[in-house]
C-alpha atoms as a PDB file:
ATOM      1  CA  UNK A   1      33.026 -43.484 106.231  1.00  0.00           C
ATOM      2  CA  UNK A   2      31.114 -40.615 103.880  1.00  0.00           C
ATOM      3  CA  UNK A   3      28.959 -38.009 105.087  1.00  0.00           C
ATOM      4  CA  UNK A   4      25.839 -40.086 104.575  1.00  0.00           C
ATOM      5  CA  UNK A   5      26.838 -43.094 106.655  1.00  0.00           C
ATOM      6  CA  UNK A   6      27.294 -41.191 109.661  1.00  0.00           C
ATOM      7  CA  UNK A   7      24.773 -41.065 112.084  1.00  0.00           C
ATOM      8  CA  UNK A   8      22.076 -38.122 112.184  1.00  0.00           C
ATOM      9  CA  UNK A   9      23.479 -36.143 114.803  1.00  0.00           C
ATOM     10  CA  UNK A  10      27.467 -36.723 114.115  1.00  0.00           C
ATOM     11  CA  UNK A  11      26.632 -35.198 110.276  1.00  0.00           C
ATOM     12  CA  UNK A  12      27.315 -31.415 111.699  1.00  0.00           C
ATOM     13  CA  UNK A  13      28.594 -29.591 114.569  1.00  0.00           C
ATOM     14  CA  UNK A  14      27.058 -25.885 115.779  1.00  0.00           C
ATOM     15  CA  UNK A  15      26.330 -23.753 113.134  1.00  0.00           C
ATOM     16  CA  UNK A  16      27.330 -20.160 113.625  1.00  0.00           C
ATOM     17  CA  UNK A  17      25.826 -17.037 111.814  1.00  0.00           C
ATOM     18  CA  UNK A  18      27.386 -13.966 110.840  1.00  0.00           C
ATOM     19  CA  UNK A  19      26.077 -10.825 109.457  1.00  0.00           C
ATOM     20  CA  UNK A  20      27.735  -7.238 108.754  1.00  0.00           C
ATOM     21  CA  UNK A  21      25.122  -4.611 109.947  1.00  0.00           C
ATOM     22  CA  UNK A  22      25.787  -1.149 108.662  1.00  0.00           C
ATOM     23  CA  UNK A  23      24.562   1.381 110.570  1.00  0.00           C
ATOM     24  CA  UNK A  24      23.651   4.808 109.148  1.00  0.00           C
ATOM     25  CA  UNK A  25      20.809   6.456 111.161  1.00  0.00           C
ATOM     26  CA  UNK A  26      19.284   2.615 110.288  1.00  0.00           C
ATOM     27  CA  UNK A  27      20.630  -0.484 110.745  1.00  0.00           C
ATOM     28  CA  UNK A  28      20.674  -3.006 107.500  1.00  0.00           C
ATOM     29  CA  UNK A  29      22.498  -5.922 107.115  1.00  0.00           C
ATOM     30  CA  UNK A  30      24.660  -6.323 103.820  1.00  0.00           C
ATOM     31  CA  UNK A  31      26.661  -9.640 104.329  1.00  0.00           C
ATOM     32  CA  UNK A  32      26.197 -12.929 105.515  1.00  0.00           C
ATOM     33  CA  UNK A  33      27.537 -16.268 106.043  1.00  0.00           C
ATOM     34  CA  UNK A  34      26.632 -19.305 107.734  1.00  0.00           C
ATOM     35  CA  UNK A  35      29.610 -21.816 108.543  1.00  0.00           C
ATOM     36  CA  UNK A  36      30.336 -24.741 110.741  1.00  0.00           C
ATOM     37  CA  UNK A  37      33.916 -23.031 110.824  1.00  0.00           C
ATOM     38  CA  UNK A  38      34.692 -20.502 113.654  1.00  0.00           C
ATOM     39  CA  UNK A  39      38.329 -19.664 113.329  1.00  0.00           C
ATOM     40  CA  UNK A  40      40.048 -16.347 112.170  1.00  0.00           C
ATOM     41  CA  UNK A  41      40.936 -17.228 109.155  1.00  0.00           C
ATOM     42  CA  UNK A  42      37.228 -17.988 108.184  1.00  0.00           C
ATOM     43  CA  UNK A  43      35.979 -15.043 109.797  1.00  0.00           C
ATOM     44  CA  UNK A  44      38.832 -13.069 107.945  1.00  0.00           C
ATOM     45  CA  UNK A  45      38.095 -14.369 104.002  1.00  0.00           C
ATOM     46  CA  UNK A  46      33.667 -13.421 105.248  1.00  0.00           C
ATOM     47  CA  UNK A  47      34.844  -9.795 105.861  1.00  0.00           C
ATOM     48  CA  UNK A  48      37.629 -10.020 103.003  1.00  0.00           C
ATOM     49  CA  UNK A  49      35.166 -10.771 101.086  1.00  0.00           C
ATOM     50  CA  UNK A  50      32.472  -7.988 102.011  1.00  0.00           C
ATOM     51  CA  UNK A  51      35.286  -5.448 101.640  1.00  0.00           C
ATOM     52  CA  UNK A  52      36.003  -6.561  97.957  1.00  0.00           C
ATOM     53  CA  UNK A  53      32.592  -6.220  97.293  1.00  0.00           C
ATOM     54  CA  UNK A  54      31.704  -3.013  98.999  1.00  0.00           C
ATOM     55  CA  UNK A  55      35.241  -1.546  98.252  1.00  0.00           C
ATOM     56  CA  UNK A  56      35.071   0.549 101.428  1.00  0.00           C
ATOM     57  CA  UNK A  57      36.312  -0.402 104.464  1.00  0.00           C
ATOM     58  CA  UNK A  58      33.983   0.729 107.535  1.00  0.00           C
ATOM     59  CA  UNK A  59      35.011   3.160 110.244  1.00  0.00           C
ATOM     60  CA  UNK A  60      34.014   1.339 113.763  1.00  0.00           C
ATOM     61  CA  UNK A  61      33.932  -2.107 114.057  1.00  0.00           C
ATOM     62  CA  UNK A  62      31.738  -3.261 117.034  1.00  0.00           C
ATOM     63  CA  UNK A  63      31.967  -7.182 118.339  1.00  0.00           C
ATOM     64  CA  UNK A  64      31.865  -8.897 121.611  1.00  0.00           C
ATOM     65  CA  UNK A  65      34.767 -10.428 123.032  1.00  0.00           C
ATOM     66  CA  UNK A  66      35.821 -13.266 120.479  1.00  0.00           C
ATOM     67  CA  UNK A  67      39.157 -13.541 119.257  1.00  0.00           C
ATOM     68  CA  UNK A  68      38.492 -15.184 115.937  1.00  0.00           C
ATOM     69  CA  UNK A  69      36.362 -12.216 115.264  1.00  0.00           C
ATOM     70  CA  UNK A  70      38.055  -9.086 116.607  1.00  0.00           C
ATOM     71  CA  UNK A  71      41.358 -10.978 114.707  1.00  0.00           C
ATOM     72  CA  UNK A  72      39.166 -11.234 111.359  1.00  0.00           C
ATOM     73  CA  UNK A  73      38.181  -7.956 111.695  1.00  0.00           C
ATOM     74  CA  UNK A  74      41.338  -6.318 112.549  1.00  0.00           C
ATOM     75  CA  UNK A  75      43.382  -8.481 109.605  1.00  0.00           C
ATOM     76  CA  UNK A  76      40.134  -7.814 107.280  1.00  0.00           C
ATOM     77  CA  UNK A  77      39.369  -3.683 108.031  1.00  0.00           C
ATOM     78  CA  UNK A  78      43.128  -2.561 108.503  1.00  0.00           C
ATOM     79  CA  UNK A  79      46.731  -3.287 107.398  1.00  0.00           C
ATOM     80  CA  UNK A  80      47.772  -4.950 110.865  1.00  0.00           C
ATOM     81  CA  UNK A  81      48.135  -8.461 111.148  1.00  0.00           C
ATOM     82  CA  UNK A  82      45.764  -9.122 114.416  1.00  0.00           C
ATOM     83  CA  UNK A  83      44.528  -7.801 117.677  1.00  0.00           C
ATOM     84  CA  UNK A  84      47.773  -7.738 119.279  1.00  0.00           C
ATOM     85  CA  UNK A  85      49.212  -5.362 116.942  1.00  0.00           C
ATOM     86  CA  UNK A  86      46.710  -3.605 117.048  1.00  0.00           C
ATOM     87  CA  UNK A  87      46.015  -2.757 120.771  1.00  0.00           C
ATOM     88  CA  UNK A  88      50.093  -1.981 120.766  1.00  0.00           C
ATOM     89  CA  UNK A  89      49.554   0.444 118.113  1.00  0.00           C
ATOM     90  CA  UNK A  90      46.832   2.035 119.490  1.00  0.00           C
ATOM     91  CA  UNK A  91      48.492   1.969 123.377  1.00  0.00           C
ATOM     92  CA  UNK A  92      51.441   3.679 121.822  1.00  0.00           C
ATOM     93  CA  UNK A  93      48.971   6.398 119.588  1.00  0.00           C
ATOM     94  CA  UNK A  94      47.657   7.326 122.973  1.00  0.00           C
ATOM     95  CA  UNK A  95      51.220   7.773 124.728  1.00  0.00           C
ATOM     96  CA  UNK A  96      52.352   9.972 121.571  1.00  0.00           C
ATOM     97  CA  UNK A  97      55.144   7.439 120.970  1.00  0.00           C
ATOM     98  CA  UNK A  98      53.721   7.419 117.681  1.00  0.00           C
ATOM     99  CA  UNK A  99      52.675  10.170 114.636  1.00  0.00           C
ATOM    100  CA  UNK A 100      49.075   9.991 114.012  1.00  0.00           C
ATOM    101  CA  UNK A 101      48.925   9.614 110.487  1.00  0.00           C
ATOM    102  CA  UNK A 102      49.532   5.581 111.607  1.00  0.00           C
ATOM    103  CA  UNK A 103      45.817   5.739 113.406  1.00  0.00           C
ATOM    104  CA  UNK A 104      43.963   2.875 111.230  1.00  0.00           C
ATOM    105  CA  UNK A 105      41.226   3.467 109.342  1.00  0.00           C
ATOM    106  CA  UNK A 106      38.906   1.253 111.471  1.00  0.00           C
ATOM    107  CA  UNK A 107      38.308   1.686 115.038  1.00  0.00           C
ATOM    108  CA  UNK A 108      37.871  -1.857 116.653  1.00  0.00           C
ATOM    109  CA  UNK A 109      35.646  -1.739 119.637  1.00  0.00           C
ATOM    110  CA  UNK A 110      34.185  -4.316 122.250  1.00  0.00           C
ATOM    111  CA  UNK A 111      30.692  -4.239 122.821  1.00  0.00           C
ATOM    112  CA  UNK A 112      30.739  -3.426 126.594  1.00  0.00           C
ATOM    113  CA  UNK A 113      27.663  -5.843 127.834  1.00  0.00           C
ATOM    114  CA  UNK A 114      30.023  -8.624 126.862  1.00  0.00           C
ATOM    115  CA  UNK A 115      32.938  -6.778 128.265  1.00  0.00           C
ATOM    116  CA  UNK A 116      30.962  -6.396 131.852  1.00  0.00           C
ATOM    117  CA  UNK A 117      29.826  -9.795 132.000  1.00  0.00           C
ATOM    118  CA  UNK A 118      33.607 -11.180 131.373  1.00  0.00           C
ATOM    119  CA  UNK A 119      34.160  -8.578 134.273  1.00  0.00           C
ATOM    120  CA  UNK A 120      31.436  -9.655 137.028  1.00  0.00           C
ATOM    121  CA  UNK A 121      32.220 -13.136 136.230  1.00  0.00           C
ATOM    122  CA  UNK A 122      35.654 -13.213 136.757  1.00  0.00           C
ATOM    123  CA  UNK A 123      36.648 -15.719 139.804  1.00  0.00           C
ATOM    124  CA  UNK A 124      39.758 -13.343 140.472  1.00  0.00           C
ATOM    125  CA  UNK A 125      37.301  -9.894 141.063  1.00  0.00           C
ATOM    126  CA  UNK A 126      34.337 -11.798 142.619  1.00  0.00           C
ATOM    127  CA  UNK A 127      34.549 -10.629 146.129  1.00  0.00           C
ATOM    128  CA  UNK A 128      36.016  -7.656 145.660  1.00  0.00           C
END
């Protein structure tokens, strides 16, 4: 069965929209993609891309809690190969285990509304 013999509303799933903001006293954004697709590797070649073009690689990253995005942009804005990397490089940065000239050149940060709601919702803390 093609594309066109399917019915109306089995044609496409959720689109999802992503845009890079910059942020420089203003906020503008300079890349965007709309895609069916919501994976890291997706997410990865969008801000692969956006770095190719720009040829600079941004200091702060700011997302809310998704993996396939925080993974994108970790793989996409520095030279480690996903979040988990990351967070162990930066845990051992902050216990001195490690020289600083490996901090990355992106800082990856949660945005912390989405970080608090994760929080209050929890079933484990509720109660507490």
């Amino acid at each position: 069965m093609n594309f066109l013999e399917r019915p109306a509303d089995e044609r496409s799933g959720q689109i999802n929209f992503y845009t890079i903001v910059i942020s420089e006293g203003f906020q503008a954004p300079v890349h965007q993609m709309l895609s069916e697709v919501n994976d890291t590797n997706w997410i990865t070649y969008f801000m692969s891309s956006w770095v190719s073009r720009a040829s600079d690689i941004p200091n702060q990253f700011t997302s809310n809690m998704s993996m396939a995005l925080l993974n994108g942009a970790v793989k996409s804005f520095t030279s480690l190969g996903g979040v988990s990397v990351y967070i162990e490089l930066m845990f051992e940065l902050l216990q001195e285990k490690m020289p600083k000239i490996h901090i990355p050149q992106c800082f990856i940060r949660i945005d912390i509304a989405h970080f608090m709601k994760n929080v209050t919702t929890c079933t484990a803390l509720q109660n507490k």
